[in-house]
Structures are given as C-alpha cells and as structure tokens.
Protein backbone atom coordinates (compact mmCIF):
# COMPACT_ATOMS: atom_id res chain seq x y z
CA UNK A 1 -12.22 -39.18 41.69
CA UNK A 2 -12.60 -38.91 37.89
CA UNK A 3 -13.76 -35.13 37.70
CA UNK A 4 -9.95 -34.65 39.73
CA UNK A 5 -8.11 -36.71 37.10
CA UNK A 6 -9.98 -35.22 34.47
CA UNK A 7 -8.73 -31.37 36.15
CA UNK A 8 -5.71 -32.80 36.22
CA UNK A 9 -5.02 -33.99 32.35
CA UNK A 10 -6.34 -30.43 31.61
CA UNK A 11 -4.31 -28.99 33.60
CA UNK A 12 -1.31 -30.46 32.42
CA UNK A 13 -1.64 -30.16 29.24
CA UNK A 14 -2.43 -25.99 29.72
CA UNK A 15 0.87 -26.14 31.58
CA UNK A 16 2.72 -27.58 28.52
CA UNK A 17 1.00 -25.41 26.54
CA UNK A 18 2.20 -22.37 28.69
CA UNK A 19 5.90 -24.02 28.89
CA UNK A 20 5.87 -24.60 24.92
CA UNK A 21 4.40 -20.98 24.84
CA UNK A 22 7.38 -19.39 27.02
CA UNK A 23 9.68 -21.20 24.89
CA UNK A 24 8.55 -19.66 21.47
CA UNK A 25 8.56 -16.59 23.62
CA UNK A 26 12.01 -16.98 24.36
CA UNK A 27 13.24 -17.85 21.02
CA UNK A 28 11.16 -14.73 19.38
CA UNK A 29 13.19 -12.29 21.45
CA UNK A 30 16.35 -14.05 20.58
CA UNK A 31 15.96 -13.76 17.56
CA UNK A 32 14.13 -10.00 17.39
CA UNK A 33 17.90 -8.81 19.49
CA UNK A 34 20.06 -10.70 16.83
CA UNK A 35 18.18 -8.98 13.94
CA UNK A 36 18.47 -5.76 15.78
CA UNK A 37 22.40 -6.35 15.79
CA UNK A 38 22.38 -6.78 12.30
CA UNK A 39 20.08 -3.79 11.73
CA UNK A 40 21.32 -0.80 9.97
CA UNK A 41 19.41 2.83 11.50
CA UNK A 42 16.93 4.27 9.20
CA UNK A 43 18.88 7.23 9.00
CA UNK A 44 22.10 5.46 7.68
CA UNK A 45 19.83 3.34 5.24
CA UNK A 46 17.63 6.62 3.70
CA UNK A 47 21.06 8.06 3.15
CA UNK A 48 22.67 5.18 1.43
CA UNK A 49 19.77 4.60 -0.37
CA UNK A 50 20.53 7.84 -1.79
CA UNK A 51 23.63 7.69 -2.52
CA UNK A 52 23.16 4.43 -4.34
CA UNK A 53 20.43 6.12 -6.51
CA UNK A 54 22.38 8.65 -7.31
CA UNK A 55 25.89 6.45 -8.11
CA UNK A 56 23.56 4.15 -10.57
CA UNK A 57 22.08 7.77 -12.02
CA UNK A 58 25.83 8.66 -12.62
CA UNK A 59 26.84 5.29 -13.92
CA UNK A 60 23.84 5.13 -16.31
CA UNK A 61 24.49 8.54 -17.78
CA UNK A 62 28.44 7.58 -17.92
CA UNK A 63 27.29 4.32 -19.47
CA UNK A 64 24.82 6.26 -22.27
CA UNK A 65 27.75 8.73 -23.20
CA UNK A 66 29.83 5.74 -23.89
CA UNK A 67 27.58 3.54 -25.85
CA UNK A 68 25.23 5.78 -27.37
CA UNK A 69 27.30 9.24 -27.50
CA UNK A 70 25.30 11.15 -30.50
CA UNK A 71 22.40 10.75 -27.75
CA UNK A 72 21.28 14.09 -25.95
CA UNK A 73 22.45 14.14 -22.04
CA UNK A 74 18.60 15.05 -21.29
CA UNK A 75 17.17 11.72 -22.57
CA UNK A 76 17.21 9.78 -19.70
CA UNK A 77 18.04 6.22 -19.37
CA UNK A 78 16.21 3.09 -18.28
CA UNK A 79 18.73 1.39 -16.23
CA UNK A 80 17.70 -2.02 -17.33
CA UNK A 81 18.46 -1.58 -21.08
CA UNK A 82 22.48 -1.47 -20.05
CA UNK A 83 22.29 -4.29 -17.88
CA UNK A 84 23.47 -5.99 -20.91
CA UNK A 85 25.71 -4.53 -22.93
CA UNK A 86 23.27 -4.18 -25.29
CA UNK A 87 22.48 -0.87 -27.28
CA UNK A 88 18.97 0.82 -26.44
CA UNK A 89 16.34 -1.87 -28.32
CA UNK A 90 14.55 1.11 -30.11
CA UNK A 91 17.87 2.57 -31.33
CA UNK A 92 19.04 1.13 -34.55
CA UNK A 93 22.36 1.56 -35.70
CA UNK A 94 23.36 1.58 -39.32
CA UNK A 95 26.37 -0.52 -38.67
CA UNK A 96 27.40 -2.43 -35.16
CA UNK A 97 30.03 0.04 -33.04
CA UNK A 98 33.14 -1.57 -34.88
CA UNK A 99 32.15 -1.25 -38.03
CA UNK A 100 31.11 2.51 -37.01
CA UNK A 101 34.75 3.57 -36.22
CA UNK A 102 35.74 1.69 -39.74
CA UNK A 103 33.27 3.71 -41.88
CA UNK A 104 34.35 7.02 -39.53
CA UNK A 105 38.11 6.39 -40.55
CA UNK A 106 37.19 5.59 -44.40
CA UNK A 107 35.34 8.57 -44.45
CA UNK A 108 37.81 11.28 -42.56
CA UNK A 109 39.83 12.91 -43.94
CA UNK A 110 42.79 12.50 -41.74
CA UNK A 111 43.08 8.71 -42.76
CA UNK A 112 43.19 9.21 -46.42
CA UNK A 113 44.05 5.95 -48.38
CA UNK A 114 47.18 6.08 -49.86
C-alpha cells in the first residue's frame, strides 16, 4: 500500500511537471510566431543597413563642409565628434565661427569701412 501511494505522489508530480512543461512550450512558440511577425528579412535589413551607413556617410561629410569648410573632403570624419555641435576637439580655431565671418568682413575688401 505505501510503495502505490508513494508511485502515485511521483507520478503526479512528473505529470505537473509535464503539464507546466507543455505550457512553457506553448507560450515559447507564441511568442517565437509574434517575433517572427515583427521580423524584418535579412535581405531587407543588410540593405537598409546600407543605406543608413551610407545616409550618415553623406550627412557627416555635409556636416564637415559646413562646420569645418577649409578642411580637405578626404579627411574623414568620426561621426561622434558632430553629435554635438561641437567643432572637431583637435581643431582649434583662432576665433569662434561668428567672430570668423566678423574678422572675414573687416578684412575684405568689399566691406571697406567708410
């Protein structure tokens, strides 16, 4: 009588086991067919990627012309220095970009001071 009781416990709890088992089973696959909704194909995401290296090559160089435009077009730049608007940390200007223009029209000689 106790060895059958003692099957019995044991087998009850392997059948939980199995049941909590199935479950987590059931909710893995859920969730593995809602990711591959959301899922983008590799070939979509290798060409976006792409593209999106390329756009932030573009914007950087666009960027560099603007903020730095005595700079070469070879030189190439780190995109995290223009994450900030903030010039190139090595690059030392002799006076900030406003002040630049001001000296560049005192010293032209299309403004000349009347």
């Amino acid at each position: 009588m106790m060895r059958k009781s003692l099957h019995e416990n044991k087998l009850k709890r392997l059948q939980q086991k199995v049941e909590v088992l199935e479950a987590k089973k059931e909710e893995l696959e859920t969730e593995n067919q809602v990711l591959n909704r959301q899922n983008v194909p590799f070939e979509d995401y290798t060409r976006l990627q792409k593209r999106l290296k390329d756009i932030q090559r573009r914007h950087n160089e666009f960027r560099s012309l603007i903020l730095v435009p005595n700079m070469p077009p070879t030189v190439s730049i780190n995109p995290v220095s223009f994450q900030s608007s903030a010039m190139v940390p090595s690059m030392e200007l002799p006076f900030p970009p406003h002040m630049q223009e001001e000296q560049h029209q005192r010293n032209s000689p299309y403004f000349a001071k009347d």
